[in-house]
ModelCIF file with pLDDT and N, C-alpha, C, O atoms, coordinates in Angstrom:
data_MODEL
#
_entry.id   MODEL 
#
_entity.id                         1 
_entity.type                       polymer 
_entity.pdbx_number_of_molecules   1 
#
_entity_poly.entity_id                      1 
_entity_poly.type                           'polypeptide(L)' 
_entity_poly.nstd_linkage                   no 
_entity_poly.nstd_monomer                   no 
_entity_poly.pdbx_seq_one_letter_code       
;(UNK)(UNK)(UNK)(UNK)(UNK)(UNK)(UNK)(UNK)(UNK)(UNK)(UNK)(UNK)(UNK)(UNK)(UNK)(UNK)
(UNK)(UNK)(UNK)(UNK)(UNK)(UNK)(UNK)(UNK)(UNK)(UNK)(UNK)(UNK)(UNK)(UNK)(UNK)
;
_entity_poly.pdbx_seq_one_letter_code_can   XXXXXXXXXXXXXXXXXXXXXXXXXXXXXXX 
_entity_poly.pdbx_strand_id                 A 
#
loop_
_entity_poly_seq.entity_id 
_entity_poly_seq.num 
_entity_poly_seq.mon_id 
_entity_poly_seq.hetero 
1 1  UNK n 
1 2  UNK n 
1 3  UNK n 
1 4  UNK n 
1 5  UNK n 
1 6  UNK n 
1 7  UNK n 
1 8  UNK n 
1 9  UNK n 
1 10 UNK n 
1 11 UNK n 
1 12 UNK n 
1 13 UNK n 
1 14 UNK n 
1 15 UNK n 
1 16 UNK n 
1 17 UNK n 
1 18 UNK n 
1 19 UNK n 
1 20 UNK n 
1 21 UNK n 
1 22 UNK n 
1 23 UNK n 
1 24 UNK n 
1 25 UNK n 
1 26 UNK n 
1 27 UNK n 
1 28 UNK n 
1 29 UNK n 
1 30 UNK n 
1 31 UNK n 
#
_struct_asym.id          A 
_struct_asym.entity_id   1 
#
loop_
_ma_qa_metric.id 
_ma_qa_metric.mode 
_ma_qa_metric.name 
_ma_qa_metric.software_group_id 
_ma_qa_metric.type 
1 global pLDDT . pLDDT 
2 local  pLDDT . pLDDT 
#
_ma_qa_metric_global.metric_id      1 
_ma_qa_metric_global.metric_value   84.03 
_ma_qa_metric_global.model_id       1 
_ma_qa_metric_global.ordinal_id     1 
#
loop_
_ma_qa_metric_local.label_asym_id 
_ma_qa_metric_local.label_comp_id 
_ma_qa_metric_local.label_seq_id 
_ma_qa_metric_local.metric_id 
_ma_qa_metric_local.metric_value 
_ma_qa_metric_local.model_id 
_ma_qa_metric_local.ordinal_id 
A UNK 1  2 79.00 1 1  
A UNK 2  2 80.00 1 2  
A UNK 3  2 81.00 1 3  
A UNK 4  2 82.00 1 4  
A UNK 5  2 84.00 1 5  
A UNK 6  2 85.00 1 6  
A UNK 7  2 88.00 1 7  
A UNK 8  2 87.00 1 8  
A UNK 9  2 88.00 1 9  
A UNK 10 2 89.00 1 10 
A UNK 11 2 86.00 1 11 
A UNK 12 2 85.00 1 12 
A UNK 13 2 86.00 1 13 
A UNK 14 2 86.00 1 14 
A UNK 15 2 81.00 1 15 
A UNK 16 2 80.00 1 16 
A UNK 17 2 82.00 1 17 
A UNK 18 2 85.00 1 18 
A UNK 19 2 87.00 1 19 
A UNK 20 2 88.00 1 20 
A UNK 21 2 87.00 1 21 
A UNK 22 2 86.00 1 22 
A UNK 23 2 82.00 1 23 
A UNK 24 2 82.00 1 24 
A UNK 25 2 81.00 1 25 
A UNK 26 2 81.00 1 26 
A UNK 27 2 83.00 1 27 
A UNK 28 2 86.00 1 28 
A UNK 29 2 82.00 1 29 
A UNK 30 2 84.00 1 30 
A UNK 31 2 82.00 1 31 
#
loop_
_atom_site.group_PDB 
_atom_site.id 
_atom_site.type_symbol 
_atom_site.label_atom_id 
_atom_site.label_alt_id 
_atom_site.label_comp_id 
_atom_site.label_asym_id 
_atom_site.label_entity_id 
_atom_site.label_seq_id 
_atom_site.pdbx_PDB_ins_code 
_atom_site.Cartn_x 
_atom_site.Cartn_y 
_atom_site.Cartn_z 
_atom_site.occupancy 
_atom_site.B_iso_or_equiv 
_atom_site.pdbx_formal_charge 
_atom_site.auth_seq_id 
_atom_site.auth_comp_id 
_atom_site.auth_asym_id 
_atom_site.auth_atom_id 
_atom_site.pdbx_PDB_model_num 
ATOM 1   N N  . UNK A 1 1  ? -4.500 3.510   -0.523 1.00 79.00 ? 1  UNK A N  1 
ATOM 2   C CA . UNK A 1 1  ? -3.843 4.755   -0.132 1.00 79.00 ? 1  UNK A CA 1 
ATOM 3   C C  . UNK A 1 1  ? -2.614 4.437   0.703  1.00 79.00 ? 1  UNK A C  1 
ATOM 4   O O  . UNK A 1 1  ? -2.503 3.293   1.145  1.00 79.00 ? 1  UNK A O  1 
ATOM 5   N N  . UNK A 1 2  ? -1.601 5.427   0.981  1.00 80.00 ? 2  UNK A N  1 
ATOM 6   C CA . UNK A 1 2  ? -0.018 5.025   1.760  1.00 80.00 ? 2  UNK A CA 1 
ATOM 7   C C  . UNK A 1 2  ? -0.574 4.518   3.048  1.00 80.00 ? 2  UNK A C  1 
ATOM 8   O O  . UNK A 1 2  ? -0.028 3.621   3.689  1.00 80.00 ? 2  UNK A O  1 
ATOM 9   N N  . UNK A 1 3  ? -1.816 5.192   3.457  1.00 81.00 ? 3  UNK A N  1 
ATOM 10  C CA . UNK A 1 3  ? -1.869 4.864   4.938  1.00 81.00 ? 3  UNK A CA 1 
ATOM 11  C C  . UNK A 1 3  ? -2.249 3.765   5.314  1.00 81.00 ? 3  UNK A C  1 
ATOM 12  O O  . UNK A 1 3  ? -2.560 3.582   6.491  1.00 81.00 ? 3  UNK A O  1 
ATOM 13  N N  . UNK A 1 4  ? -2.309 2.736   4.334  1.00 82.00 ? 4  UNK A N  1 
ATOM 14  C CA . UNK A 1 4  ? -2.827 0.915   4.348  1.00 82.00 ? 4  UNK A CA 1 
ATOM 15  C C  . UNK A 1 4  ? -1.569 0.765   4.169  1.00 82.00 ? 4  UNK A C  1 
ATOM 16  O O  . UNK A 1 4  ? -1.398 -0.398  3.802  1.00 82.00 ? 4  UNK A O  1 
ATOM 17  N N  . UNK A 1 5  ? -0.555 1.337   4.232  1.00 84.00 ? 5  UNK A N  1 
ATOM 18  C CA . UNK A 1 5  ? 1.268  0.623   3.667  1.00 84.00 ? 5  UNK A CA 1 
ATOM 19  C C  . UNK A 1 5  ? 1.193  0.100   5.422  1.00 84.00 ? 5  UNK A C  1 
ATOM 20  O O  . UNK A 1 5  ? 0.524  0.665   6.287  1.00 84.00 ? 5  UNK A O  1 
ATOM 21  N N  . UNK A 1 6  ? 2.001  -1.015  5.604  1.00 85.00 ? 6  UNK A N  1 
ATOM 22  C CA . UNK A 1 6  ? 2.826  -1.808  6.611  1.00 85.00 ? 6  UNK A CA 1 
ATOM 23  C C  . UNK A 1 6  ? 2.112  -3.464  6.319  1.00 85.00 ? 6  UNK A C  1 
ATOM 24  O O  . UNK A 1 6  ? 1.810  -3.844  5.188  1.00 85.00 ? 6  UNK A O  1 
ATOM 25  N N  . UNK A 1 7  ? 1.993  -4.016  7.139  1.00 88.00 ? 7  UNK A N  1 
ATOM 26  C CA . UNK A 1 7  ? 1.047  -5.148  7.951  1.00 88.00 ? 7  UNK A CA 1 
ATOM 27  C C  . UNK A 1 7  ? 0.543  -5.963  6.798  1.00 88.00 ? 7  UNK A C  1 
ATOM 28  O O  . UNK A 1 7  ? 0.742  -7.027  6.210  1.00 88.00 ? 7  UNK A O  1 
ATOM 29  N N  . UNK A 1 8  ? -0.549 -4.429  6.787  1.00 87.00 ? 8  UNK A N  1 
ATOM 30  C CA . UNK A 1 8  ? -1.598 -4.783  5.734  1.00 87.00 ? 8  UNK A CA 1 
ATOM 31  C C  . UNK A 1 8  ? -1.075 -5.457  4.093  1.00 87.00 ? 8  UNK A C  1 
ATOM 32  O O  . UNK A 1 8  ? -1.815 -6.223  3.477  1.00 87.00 ? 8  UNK A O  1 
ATOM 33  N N  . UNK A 1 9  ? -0.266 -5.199  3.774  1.00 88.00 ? 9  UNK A N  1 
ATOM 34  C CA . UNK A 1 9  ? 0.062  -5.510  2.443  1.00 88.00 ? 9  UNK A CA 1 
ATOM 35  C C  . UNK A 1 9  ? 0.947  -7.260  2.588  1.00 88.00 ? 9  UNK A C  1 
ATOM 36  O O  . UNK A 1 9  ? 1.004  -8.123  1.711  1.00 88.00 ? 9  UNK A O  1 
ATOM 37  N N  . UNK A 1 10 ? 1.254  -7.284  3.326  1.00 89.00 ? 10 UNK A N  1 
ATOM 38  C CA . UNK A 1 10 ? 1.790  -8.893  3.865  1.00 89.00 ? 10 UNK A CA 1 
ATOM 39  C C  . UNK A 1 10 ? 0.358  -9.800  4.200  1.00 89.00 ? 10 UNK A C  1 
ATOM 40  O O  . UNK A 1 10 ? -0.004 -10.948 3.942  1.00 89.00 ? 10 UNK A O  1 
ATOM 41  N N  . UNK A 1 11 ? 0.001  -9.102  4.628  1.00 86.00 ? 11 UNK A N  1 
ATOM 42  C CA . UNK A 1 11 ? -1.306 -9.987  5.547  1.00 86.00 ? 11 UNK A CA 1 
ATOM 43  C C  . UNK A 1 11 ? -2.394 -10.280 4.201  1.00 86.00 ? 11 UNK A C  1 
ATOM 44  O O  . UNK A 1 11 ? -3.015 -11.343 4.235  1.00 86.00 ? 11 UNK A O  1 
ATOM 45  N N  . UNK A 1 12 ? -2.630 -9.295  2.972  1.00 85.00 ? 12 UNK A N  1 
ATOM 46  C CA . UNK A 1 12 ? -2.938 -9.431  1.778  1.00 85.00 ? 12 UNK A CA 1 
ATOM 47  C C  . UNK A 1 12 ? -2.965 -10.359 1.336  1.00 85.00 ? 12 UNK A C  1 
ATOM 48  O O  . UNK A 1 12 ? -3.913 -11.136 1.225  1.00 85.00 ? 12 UNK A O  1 
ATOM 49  N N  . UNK A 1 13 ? -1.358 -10.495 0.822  1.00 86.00 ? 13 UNK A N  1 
ATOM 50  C CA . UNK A 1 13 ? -0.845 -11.679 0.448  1.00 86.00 ? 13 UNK A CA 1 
ATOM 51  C C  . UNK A 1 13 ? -0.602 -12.651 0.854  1.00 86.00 ? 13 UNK A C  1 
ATOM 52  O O  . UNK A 1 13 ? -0.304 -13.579 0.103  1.00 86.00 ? 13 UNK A O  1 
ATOM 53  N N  . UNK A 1 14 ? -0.644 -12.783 2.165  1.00 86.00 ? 14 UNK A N  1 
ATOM 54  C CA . UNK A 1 14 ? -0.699 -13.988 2.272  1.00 86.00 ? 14 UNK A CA 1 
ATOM 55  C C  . UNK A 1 14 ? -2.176 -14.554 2.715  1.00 86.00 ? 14 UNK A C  1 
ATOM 56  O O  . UNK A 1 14 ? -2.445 -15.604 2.133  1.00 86.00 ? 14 UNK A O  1 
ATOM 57  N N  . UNK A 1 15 ? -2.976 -14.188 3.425  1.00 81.00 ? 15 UNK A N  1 
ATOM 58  C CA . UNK A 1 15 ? -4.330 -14.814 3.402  1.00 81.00 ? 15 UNK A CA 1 
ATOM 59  C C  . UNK A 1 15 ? -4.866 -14.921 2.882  1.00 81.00 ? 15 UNK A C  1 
ATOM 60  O O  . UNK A 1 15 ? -5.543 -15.949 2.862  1.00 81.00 ? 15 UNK A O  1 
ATOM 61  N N  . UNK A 1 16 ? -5.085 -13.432 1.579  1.00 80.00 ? 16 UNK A N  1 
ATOM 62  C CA . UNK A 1 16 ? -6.561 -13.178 0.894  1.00 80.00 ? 16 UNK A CA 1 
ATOM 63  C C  . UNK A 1 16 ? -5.835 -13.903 -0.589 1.00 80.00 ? 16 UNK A C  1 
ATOM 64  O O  . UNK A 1 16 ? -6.579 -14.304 -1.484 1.00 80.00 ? 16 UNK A O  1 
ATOM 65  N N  . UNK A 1 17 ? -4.421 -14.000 -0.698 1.00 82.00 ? 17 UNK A N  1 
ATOM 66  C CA . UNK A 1 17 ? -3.677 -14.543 -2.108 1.00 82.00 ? 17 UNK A CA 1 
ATOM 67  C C  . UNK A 1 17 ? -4.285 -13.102 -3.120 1.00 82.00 ? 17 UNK A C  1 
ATOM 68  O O  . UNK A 1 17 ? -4.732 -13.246 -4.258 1.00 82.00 ? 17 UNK A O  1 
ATOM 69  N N  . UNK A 1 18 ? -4.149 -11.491 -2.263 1.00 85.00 ? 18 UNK A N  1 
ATOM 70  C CA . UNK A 1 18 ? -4.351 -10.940 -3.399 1.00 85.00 ? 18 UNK A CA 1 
ATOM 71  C C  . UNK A 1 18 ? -3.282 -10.025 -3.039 1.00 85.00 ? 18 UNK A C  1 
ATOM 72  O O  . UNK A 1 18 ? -2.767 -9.993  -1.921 1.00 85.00 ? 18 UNK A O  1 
ATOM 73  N N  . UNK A 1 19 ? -2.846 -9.008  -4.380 1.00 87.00 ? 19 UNK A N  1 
ATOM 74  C CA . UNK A 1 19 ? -1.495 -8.040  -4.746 1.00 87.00 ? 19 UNK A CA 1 
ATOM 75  C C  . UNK A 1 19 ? -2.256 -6.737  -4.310 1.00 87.00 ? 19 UNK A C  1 
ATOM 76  O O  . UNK A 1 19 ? -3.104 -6.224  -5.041 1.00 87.00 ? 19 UNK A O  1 
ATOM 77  N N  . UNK A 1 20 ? -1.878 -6.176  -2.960 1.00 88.00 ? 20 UNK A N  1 
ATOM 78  C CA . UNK A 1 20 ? -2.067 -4.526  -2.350 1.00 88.00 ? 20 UNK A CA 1 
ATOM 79  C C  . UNK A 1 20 ? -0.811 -4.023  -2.956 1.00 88.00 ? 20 UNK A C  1 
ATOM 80  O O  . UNK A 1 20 ? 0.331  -4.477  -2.885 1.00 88.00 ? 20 UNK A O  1 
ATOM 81  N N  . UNK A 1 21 ? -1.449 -2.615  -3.785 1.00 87.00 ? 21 UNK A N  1 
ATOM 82  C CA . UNK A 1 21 ? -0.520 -1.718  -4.219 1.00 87.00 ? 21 UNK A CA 1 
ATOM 83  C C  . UNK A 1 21 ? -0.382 -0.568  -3.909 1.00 87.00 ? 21 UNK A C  1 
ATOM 84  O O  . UNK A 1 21 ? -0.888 0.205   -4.723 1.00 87.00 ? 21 UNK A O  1 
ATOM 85  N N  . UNK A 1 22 ? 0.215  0.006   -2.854 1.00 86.00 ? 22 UNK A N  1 
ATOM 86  C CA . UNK A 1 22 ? -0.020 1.071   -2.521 1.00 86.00 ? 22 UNK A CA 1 
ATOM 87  C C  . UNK A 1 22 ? 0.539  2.264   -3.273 1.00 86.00 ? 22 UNK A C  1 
ATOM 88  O O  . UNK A 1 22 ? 1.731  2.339   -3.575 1.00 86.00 ? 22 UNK A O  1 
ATOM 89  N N  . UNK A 1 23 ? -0.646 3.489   -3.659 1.00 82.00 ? 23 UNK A N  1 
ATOM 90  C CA . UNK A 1 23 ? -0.263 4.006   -4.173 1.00 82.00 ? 23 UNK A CA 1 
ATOM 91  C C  . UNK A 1 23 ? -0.002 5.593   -3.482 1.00 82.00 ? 23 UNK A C  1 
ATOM 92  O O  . UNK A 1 23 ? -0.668 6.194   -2.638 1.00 82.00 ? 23 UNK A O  1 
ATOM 93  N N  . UNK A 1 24 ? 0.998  5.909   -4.067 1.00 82.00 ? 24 UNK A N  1 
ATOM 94  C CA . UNK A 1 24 ? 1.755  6.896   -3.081 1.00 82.00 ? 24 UNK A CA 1 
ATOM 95  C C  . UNK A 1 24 ? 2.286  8.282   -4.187 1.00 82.00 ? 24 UNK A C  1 
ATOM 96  O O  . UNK A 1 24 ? 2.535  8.224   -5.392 1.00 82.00 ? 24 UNK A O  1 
ATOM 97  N N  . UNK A 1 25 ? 2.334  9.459   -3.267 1.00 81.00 ? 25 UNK A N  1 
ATOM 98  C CA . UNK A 1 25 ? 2.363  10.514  -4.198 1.00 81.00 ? 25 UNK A CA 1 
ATOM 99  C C  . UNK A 1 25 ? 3.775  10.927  -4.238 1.00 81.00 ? 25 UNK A C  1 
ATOM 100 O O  . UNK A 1 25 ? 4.627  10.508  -3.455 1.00 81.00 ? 25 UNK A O  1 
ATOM 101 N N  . UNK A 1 26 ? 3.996  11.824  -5.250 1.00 81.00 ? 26 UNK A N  1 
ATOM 102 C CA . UNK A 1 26 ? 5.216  11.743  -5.664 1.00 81.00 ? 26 UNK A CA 1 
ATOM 103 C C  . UNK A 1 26 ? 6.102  12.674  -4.559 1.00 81.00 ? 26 UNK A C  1 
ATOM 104 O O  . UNK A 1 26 ? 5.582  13.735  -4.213 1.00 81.00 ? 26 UNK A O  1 
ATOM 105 N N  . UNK A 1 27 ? 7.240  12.364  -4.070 1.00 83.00 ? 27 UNK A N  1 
ATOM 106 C CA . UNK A 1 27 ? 7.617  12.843  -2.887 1.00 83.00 ? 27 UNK A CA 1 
ATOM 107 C C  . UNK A 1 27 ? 7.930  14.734  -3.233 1.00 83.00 ? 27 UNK A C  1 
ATOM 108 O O  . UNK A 1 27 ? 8.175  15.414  -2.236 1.00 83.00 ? 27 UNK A O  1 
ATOM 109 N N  . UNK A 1 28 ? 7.903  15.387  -4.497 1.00 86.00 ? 28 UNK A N  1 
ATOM 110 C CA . UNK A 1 28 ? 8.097  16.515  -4.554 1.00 86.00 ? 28 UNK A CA 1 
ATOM 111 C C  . UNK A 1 28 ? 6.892  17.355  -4.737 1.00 86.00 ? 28 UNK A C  1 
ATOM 112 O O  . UNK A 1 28 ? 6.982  18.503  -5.173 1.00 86.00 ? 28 UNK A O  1 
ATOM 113 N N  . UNK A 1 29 ? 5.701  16.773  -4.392 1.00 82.00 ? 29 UNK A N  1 
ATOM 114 C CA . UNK A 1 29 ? 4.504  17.387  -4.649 1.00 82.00 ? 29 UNK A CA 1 
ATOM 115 C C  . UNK A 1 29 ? 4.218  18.551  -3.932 1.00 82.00 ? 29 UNK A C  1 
ATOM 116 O O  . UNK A 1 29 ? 4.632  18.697  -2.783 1.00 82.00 ? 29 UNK A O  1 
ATOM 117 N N  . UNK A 1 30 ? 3.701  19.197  -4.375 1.00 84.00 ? 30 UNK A N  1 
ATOM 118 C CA . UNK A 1 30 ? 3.155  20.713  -3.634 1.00 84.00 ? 30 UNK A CA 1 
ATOM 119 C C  . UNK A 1 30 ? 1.730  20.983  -4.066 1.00 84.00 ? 30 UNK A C  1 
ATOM 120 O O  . UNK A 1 30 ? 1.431  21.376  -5.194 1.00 84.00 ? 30 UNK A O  1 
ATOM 121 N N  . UNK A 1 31 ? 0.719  20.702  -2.914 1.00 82.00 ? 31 UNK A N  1 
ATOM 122 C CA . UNK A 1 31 ? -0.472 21.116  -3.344 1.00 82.00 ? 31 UNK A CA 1 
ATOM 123 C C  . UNK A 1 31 ? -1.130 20.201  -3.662 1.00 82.00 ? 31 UNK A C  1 
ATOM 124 O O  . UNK A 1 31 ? -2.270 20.380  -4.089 1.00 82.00 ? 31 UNK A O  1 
#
């Protein structure tokens, strides 16, 4: 989810050697 976006997605890759994808909603969403 966006709210694992910062840190976490570096720290991923480089310790665990795995690809965090954060997935994020489309910025014109309503509802």
């Amino acid at each position: 989810d966006q709210g694992f976006a910062g840190r976490l997605v570096d720290w991923a890759r480089d310790t665990l050697r795995t690809t965090l994808e954060i997935v994020r909603k489309p910025a014109d969403q309503r509802g």
